[in-house]
PDB file of N, CA and C in Angstrom:
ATOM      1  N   UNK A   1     -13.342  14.194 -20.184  1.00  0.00           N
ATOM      2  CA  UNK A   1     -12.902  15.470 -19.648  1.00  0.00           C
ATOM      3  C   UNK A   1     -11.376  15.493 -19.616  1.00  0.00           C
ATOM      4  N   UNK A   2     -10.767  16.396 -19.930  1.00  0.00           N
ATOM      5  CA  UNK A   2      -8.848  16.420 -20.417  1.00  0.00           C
ATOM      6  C   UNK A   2      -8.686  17.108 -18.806  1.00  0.00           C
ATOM      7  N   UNK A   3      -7.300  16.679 -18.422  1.00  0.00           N
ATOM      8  CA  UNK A   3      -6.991  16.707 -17.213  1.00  0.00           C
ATOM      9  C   UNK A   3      -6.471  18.482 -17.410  1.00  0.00           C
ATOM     10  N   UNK A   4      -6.702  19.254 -16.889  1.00  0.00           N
ATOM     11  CA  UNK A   4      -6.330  20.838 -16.385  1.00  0.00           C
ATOM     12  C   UNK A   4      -4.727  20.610 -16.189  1.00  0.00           C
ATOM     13  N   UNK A   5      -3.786  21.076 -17.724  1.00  0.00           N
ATOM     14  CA  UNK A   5      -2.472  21.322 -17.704  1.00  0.00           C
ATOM     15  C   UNK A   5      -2.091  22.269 -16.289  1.00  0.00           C
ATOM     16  N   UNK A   6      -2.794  23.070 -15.686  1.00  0.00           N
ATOM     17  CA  UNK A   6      -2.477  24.040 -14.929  1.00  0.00           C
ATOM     18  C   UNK A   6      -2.622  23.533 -13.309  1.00  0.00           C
ATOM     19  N   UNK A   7      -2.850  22.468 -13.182  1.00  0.00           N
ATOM     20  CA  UNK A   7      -3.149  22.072 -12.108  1.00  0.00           C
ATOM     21  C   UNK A   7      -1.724  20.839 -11.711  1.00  0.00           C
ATOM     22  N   UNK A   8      -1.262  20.850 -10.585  1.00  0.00           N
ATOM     23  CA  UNK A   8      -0.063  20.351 -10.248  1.00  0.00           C
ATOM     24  C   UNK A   8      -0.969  18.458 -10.245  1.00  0.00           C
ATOM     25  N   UNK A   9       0.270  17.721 -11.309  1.00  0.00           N
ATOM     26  CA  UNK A   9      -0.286  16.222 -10.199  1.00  0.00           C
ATOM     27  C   UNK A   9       0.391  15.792  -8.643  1.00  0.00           C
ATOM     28  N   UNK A  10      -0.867  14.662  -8.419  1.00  0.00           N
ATOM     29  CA  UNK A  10      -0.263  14.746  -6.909  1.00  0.00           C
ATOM     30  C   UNK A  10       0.858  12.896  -7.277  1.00  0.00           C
ATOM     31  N   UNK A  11       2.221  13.911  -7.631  1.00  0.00           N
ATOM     32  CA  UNK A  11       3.151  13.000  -7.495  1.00  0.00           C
ATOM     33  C   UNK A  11       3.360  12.154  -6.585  1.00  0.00           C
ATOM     34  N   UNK A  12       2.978  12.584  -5.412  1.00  0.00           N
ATOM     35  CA  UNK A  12       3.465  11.412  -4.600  1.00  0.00           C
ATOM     36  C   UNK A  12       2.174  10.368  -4.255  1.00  0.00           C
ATOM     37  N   UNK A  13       1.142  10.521  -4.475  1.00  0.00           N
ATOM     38  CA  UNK A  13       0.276   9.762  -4.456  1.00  0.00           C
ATOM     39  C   UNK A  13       0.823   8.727  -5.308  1.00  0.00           C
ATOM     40  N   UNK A  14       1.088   9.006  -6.898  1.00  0.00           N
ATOM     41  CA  UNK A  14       1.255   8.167  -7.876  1.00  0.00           C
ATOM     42  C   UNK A  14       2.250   7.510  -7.452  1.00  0.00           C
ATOM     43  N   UNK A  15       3.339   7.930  -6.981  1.00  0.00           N
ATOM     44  CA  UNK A  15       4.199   7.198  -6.985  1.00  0.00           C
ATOM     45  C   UNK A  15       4.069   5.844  -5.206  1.00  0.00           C
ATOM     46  N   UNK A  16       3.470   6.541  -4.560  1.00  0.00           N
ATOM     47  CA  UNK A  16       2.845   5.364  -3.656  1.00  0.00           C
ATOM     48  C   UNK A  16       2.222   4.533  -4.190  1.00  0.00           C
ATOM     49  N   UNK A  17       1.383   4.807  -4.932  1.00  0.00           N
ATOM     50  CA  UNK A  17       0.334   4.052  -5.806  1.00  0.00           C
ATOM     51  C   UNK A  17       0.983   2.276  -6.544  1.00  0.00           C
ATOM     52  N   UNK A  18       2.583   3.033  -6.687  1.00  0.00           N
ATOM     53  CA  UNK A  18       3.240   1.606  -7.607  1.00  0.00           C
ATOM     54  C   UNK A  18       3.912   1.284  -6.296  1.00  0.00           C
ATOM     55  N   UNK A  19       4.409   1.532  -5.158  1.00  0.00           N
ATOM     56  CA  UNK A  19       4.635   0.408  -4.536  1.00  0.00           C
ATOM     57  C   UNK A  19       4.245  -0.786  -4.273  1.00  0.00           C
ATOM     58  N   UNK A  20       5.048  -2.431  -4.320  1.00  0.00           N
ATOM     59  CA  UNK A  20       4.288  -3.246  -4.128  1.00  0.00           C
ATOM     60  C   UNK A  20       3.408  -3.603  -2.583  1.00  0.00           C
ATOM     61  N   UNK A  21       4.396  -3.136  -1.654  1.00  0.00           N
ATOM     62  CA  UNK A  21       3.861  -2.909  -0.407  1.00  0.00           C
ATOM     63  C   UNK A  21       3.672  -1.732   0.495  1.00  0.00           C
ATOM     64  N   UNK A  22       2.948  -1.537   1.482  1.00  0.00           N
ATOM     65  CA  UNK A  22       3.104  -0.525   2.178  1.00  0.00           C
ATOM     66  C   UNK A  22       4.190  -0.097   2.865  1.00  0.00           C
ATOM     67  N   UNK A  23       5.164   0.828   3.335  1.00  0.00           N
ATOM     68  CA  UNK A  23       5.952   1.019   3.542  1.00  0.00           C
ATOM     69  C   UNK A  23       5.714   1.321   5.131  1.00  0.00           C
ATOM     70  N   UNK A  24       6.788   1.016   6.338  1.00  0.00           N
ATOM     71  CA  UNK A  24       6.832   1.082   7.644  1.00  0.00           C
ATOM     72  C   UNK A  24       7.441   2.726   8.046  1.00  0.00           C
ATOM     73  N   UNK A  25       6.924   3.530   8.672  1.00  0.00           N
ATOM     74  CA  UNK A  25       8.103   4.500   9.114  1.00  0.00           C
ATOM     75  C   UNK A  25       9.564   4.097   9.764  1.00  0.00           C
ATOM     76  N   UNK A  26      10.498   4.606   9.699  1.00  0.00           N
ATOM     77  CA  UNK A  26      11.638   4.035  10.643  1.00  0.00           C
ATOM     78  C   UNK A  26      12.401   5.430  10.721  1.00  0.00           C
ATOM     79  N   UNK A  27      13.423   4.951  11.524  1.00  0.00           N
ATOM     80  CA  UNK A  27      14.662   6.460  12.093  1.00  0.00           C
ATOM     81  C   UNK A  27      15.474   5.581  12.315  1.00  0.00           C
ATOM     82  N   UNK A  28      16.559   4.753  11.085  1.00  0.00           N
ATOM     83  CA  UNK A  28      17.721   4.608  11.654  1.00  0.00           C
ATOM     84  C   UNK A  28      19.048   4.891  10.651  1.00  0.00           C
ATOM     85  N   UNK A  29      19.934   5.636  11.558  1.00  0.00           N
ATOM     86  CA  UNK A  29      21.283   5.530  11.242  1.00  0.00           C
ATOM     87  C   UNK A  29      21.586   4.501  10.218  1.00  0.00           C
ATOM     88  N   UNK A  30      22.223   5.237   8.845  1.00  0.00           N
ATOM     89  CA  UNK A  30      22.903   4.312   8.103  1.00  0.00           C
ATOM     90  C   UNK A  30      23.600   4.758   7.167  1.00  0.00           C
ATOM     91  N   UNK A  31      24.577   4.186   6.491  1.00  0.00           N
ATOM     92  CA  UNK A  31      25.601   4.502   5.881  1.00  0.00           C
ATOM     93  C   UNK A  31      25.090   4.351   4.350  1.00  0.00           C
ATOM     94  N   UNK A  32      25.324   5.141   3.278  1.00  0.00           N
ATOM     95  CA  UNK A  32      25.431   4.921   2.209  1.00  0.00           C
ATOM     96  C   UNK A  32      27.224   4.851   1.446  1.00  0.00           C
ATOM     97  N   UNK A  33      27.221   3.403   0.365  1.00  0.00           N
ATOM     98  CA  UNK A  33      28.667   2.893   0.011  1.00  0.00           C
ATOM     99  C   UNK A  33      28.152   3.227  -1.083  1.00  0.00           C
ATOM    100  N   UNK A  34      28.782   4.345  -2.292  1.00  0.00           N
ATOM    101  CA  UNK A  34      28.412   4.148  -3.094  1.00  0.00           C
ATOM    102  C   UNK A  34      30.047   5.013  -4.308  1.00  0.00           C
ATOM    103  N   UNK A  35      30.492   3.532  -5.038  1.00  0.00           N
ATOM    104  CA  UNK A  35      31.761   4.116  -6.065  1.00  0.00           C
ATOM    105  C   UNK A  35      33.001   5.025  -4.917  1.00  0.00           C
ATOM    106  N   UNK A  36      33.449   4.137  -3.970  1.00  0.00           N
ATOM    107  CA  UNK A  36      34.357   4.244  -2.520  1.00  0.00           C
ATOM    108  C   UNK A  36      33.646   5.983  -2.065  1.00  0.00           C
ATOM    109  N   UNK A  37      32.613   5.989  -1.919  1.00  0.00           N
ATOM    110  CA  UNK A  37      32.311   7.003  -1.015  1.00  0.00           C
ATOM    111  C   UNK A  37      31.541   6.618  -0.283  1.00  0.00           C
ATOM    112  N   UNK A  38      31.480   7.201   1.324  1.00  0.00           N
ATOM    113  CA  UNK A  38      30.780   6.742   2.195  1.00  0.00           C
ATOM    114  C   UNK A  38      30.103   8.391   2.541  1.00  0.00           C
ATOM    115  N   UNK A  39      28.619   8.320   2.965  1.00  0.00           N
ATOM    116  CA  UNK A  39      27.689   9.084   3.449  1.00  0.00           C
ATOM    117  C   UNK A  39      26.675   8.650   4.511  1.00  0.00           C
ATOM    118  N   UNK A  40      26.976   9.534   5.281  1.00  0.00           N
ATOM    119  CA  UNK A  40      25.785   9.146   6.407  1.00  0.00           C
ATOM    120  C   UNK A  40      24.385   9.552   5.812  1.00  0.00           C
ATOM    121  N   UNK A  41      23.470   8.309   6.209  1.00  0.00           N
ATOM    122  CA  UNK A  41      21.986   8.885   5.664  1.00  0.00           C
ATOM    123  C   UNK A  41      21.089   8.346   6.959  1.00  0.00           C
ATOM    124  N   UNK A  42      20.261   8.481   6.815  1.00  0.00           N
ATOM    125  CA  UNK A  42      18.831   8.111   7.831  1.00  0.00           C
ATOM    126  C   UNK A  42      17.691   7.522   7.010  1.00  0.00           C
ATOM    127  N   UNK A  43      17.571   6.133   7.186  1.00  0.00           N
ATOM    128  CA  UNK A  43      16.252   4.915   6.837  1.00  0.00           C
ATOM    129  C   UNK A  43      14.928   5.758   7.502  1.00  0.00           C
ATOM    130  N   UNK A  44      13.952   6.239   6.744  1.00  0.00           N
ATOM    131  CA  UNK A  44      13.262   7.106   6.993  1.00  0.00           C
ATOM    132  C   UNK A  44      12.047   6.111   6.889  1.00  0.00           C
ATOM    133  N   UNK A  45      11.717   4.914   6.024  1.00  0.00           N
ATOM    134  CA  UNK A  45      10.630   3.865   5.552  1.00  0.00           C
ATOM    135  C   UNK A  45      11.390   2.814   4.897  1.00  0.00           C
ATOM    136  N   UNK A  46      10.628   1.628   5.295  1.00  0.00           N
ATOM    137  CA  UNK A  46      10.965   0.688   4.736  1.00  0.00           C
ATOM    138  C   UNK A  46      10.231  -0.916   4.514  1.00  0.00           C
ATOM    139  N   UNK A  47      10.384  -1.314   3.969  1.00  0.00           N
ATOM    140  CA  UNK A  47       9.108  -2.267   3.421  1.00  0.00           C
ATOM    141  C   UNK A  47      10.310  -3.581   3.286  1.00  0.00           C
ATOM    142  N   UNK A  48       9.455  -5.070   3.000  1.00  0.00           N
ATOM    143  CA  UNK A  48      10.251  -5.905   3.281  1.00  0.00           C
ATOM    144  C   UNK A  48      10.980  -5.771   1.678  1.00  0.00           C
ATOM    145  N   UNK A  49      10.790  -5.074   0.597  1.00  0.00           N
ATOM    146  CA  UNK A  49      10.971  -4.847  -0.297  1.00  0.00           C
ATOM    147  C   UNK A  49      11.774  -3.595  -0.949  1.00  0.00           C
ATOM    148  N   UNK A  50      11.428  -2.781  -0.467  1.00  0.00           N
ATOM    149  CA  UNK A  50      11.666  -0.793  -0.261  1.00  0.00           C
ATOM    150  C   UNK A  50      12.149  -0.461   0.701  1.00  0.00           C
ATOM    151  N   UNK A  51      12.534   0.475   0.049  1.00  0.00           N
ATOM    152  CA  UNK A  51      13.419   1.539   1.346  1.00  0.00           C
ATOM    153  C   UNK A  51      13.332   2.556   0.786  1.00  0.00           C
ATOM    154  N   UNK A  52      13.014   3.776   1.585  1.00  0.00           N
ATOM    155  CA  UNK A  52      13.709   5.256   1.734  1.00  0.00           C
ATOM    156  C   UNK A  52      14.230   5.979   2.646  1.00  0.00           C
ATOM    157  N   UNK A  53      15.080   6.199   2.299  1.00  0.00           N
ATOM    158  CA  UNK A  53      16.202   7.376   3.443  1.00  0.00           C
ATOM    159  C   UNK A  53      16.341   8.507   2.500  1.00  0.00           C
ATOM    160  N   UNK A  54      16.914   9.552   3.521  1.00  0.00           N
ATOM    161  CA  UNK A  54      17.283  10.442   3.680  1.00  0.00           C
ATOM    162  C   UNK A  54      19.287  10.586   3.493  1.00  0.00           C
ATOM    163  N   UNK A  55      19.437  11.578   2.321  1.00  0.00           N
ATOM    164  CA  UNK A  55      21.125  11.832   2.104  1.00  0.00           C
ATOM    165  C   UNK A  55      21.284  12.958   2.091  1.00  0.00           C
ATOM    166  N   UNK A  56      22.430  13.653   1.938  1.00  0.00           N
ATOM    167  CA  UNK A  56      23.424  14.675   2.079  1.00  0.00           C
ATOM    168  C   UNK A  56      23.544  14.704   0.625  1.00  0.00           C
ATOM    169  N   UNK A  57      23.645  13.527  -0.231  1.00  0.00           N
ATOM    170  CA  UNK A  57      23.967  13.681  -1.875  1.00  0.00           C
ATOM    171  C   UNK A  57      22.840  13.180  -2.633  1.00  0.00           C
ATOM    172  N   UNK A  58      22.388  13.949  -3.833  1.00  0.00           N
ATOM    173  CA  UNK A  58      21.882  12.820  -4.845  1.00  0.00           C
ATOM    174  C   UNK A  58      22.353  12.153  -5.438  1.00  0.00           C
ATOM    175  N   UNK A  59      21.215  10.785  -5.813  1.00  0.00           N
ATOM    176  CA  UNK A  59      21.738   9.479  -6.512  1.00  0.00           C
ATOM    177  C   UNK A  59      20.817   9.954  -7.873  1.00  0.00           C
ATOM    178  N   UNK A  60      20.842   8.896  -8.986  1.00  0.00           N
ATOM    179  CA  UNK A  60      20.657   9.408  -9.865  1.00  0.00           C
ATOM    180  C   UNK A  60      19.704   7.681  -9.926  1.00  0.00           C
ATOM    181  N   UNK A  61      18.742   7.839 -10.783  1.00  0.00           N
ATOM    182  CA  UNK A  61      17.545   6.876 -11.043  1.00  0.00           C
ATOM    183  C   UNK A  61      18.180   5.453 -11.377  1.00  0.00           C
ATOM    184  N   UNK A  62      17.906   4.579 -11.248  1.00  0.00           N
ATOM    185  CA  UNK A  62      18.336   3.422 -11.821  1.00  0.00           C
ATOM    186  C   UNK A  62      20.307   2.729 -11.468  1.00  0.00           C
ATOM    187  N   UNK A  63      20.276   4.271 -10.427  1.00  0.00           N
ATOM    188  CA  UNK A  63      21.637   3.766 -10.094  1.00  0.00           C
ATOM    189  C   UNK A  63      21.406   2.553  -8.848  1.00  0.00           C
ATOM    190  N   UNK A  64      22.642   1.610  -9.088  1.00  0.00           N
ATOM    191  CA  UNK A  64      22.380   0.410  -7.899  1.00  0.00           C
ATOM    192  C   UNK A  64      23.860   0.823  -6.711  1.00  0.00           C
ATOM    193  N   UNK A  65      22.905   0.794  -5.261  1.00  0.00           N
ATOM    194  CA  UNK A  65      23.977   1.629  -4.399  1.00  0.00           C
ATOM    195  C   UNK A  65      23.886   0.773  -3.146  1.00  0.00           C
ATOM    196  N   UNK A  66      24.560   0.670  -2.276  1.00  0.00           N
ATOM    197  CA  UNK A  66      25.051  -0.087  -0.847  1.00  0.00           C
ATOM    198  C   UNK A  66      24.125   0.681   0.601  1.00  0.00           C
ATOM    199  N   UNK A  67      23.350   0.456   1.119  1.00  0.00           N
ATOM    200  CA  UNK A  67      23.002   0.544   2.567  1.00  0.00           C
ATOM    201  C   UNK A  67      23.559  -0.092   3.581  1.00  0.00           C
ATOM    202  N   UNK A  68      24.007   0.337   4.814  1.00  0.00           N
ATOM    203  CA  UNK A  68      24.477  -0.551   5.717  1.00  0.00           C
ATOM    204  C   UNK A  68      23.727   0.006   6.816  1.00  0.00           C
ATOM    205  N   UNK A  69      23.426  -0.579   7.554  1.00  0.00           N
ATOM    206  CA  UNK A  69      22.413  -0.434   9.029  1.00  0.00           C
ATOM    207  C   UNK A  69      23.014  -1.110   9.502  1.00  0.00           C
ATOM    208  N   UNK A  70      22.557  -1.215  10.960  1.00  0.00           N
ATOM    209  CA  UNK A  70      22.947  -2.252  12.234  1.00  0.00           C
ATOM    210  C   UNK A  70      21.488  -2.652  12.945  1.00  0.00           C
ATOM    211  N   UNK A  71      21.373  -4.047  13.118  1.00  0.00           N
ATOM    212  CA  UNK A  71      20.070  -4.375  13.567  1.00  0.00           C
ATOM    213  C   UNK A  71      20.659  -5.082  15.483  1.00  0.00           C
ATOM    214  N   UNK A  72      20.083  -5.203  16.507  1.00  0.00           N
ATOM    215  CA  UNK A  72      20.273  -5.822  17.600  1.00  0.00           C
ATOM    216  C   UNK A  72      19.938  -6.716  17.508  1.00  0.00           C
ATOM    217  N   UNK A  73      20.558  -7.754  18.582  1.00  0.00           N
ATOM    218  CA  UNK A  73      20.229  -9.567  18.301  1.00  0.00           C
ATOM    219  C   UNK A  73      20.787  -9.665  19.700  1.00  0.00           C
ATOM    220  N   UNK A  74      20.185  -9.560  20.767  1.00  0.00           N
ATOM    221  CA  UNK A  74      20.917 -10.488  22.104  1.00  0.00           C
ATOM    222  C   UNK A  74      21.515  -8.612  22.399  1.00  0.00           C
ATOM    223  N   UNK A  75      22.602  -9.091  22.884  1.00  0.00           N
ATOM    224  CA  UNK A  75      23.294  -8.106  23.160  1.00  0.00           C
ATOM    225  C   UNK A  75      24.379  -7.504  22.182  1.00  0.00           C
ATOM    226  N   UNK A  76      24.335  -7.718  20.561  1.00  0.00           N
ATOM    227  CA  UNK A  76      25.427  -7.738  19.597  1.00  0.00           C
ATOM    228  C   UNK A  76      24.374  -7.288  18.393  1.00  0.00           C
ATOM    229  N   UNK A  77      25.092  -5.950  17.742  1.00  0.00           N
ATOM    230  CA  UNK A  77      24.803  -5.208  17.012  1.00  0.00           C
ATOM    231  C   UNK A  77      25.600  -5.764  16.015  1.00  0.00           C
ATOM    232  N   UNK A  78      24.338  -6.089  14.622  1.00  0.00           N
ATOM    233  CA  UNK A  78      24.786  -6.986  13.635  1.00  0.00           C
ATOM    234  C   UNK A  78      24.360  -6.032  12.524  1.00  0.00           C
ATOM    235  N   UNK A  79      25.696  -5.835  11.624  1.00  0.00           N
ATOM    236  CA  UNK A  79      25.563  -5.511  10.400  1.00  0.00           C
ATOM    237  C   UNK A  79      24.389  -5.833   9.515  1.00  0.00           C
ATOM    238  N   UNK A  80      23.747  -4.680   8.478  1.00  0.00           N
ATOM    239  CA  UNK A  80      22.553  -5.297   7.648  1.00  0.00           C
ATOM    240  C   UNK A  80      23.232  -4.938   6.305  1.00  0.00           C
ATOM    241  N   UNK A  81      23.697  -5.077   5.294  1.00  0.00           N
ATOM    242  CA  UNK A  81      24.029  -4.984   4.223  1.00  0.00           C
ATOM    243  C   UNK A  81      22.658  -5.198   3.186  1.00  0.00           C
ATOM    244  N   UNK A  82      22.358  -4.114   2.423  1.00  0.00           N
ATOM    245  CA  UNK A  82      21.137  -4.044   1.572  1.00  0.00           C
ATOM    246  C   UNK A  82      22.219  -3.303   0.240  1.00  0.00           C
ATOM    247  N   UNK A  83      21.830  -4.366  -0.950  1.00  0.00           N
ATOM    248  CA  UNK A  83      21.858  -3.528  -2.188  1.00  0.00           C
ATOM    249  C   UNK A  83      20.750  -3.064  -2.662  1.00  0.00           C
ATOM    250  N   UNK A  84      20.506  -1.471  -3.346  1.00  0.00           N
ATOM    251  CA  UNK A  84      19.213  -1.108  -3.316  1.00  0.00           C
ATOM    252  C   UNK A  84      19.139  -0.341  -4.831  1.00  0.00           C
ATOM    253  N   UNK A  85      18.230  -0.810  -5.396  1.00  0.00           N
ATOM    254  CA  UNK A  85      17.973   0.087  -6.751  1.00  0.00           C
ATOM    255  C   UNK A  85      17.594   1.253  -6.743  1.00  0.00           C
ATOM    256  N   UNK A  86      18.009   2.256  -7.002  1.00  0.00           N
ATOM    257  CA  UNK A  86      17.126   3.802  -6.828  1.00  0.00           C
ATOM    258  C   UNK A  86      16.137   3.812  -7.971  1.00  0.00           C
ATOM    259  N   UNK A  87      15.298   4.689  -7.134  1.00  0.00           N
ATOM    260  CA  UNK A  87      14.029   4.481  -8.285  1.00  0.00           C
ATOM    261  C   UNK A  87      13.822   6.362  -8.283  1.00  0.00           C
ATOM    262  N   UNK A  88      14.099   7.179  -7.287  1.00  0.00           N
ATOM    263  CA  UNK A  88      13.638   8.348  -7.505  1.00  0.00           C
ATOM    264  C   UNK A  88      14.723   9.102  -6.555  1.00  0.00           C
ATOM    265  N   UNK A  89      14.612  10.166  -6.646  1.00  0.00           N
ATOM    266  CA  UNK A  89      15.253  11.178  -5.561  1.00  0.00           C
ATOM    267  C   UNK A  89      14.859  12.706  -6.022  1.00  0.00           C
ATOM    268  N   UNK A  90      14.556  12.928  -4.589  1.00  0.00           N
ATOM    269  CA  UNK A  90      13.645  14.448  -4.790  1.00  0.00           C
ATOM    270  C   UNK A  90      14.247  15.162  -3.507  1.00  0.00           C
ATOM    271  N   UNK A  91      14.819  16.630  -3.762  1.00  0.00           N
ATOM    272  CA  UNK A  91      15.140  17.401  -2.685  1.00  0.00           C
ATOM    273  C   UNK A  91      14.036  17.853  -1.566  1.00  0.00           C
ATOM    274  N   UNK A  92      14.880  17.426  -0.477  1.00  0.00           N
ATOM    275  CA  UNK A  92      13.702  17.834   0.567  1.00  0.00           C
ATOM    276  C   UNK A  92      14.279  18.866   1.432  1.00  0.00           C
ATOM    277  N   UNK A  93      13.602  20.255   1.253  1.00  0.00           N
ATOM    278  CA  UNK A  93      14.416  20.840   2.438  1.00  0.00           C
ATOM    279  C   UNK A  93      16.280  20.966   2.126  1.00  0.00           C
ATOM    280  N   UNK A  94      17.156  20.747   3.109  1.00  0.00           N
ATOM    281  CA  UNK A  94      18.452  20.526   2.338  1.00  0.00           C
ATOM    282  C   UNK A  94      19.072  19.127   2.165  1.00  0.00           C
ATOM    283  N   UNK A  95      18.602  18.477   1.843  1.00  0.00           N
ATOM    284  CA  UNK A  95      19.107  16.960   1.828  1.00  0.00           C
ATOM    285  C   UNK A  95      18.081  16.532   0.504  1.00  0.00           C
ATOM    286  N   UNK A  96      18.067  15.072   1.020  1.00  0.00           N
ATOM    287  CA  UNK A  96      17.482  14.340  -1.098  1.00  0.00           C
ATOM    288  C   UNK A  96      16.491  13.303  -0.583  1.00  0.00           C
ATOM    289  N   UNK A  97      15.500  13.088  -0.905  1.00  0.00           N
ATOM    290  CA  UNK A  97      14.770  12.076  -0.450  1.00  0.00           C
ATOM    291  C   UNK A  97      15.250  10.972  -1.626  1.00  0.00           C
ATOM    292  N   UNK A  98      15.544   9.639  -1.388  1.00  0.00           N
ATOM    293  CA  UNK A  98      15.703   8.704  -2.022  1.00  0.00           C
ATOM    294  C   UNK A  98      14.982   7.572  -1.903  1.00  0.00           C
ATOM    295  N   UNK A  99      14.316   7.072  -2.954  1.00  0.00           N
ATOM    296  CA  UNK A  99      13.529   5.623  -2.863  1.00  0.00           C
ATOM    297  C   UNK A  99      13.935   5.077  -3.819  1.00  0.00           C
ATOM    298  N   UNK A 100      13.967   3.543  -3.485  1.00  0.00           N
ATOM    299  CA  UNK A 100      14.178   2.359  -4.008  1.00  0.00           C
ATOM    300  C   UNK A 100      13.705   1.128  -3.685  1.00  0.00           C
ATOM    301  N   UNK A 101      13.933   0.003  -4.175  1.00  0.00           N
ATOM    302  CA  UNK A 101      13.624  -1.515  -4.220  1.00  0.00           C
ATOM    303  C   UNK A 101      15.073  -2.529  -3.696  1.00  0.00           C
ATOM    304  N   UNK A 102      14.862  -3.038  -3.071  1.00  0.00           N
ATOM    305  CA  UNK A 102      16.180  -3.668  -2.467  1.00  0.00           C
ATOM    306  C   UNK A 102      16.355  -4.357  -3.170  1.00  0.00           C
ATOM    307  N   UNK A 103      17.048  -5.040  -3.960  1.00  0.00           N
ATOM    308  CA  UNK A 103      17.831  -5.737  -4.871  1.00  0.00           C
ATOM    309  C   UNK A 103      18.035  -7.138  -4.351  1.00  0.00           C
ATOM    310  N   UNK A 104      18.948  -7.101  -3.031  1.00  0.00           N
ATOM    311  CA  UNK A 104      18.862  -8.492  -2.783  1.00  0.00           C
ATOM    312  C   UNK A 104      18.716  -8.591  -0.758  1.00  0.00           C
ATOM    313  N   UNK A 105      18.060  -9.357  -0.471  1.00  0.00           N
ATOM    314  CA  UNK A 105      17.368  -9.132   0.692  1.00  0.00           C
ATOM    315  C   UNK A 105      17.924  -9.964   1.405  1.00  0.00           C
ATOM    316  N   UNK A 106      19.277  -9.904   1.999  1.00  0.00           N
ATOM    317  CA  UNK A 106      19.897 -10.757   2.995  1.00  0.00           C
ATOM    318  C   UNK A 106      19.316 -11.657   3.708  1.00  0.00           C
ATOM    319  N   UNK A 107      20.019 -12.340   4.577  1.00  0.00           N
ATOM    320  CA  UNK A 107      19.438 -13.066   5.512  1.00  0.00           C
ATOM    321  C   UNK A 107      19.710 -12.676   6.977  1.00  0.00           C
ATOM    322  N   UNK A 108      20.361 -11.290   7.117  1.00  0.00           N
ATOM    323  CA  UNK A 108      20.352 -10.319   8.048  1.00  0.00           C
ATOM    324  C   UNK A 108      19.124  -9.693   8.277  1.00  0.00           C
ATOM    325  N   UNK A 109      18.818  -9.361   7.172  1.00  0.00           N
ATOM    326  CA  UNK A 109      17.441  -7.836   6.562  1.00  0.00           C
ATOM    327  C   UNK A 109      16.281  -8.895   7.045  1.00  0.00           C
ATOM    328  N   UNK A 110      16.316 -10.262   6.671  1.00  0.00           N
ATOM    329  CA  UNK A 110      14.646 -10.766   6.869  1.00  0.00           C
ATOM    330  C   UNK A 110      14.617 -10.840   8.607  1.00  0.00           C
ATOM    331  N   UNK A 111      15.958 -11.227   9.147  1.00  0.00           N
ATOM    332  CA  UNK A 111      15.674 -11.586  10.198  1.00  0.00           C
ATOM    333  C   UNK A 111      15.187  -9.982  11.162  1.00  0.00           C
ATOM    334  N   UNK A 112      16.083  -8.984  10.851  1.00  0.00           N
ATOM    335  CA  UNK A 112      15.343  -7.919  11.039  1.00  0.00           C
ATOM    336  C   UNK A 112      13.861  -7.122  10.753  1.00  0.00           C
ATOM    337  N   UNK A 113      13.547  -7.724   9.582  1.00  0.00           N
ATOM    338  CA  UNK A 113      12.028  -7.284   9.266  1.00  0.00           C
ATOM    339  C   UNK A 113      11.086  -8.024   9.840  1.00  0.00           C
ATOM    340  N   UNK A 114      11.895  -9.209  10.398  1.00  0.00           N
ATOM    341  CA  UNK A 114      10.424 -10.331  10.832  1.00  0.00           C
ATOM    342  C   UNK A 114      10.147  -9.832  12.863  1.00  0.00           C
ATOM    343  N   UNK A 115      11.434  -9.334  12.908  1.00  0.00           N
ATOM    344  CA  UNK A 115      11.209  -8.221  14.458  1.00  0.00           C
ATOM    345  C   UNK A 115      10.948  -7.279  14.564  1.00  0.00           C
ATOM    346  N   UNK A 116      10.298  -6.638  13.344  1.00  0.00           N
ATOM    347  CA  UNK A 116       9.095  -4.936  13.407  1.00  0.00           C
ATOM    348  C   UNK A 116       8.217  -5.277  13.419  1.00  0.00           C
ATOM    349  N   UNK A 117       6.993  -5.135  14.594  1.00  0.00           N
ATOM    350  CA  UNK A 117       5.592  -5.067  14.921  1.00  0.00           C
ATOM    351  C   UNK A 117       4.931  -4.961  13.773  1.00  0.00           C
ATOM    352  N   UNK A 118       3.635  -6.009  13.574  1.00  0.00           N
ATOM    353  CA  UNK A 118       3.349  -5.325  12.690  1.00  0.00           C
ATOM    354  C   UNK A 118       1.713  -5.389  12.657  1.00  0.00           C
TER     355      UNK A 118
END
């Protein structure tokens, strides 16, 4: 049976579909560094692998770009530095939904992922 050209696919299924893991909800404050520009964005999901936030700008596919968060430890708010591969970006509303694969996974980022409930 040929799939009905007229019928929308459900993109975002598919594209959940290739994540390697499930992704966590989150809400935090964070900075995007990308070619000396700085943008505030919001970590919307994130996986010990993935991330998506929320920007003000689009990135473009396959571009590699800077996250910075702040995680708590004691009483001292510690920098998280994530390099992150973009894999998609889709307008949401007035801003860009962005997903990607973290590139290289600090030793900030694990110690923060290993303190989300899970």
């Amino acid at each position: 049976m040929a799939n009905n050209p007229l019928q929308p696919l459900n993109n975002n299924k598919d594209y959940v579909d290739r994540r390697r893991e499930a992704r966590l909800p989150a809400h935090l404050p964070s900075i995007l560094i990308q070619k000396d520009h700085t943008v505030y964005t919001t970590i919307i999901n994130l996986s010990s692998s993935g991330i998506g936030f929320l920007s003000a700008i689009p990135l473009n596919a396959d571009e590699q770009i800077e996250i910075t968060f702040e995680r708590k430890s004691a009483n001292t708010m510690i920098p998280v530095n994530l390099k992150v591969q973009v894999h998609s970006c889709h307008e949401v509303d007035f801003e860009y939904y962005i997903g990607g694969s973290i590139a290289n996974k600090t030793v900030e980022y694990k110690k923060f992922f290993e303190t989300i409930p899970g």
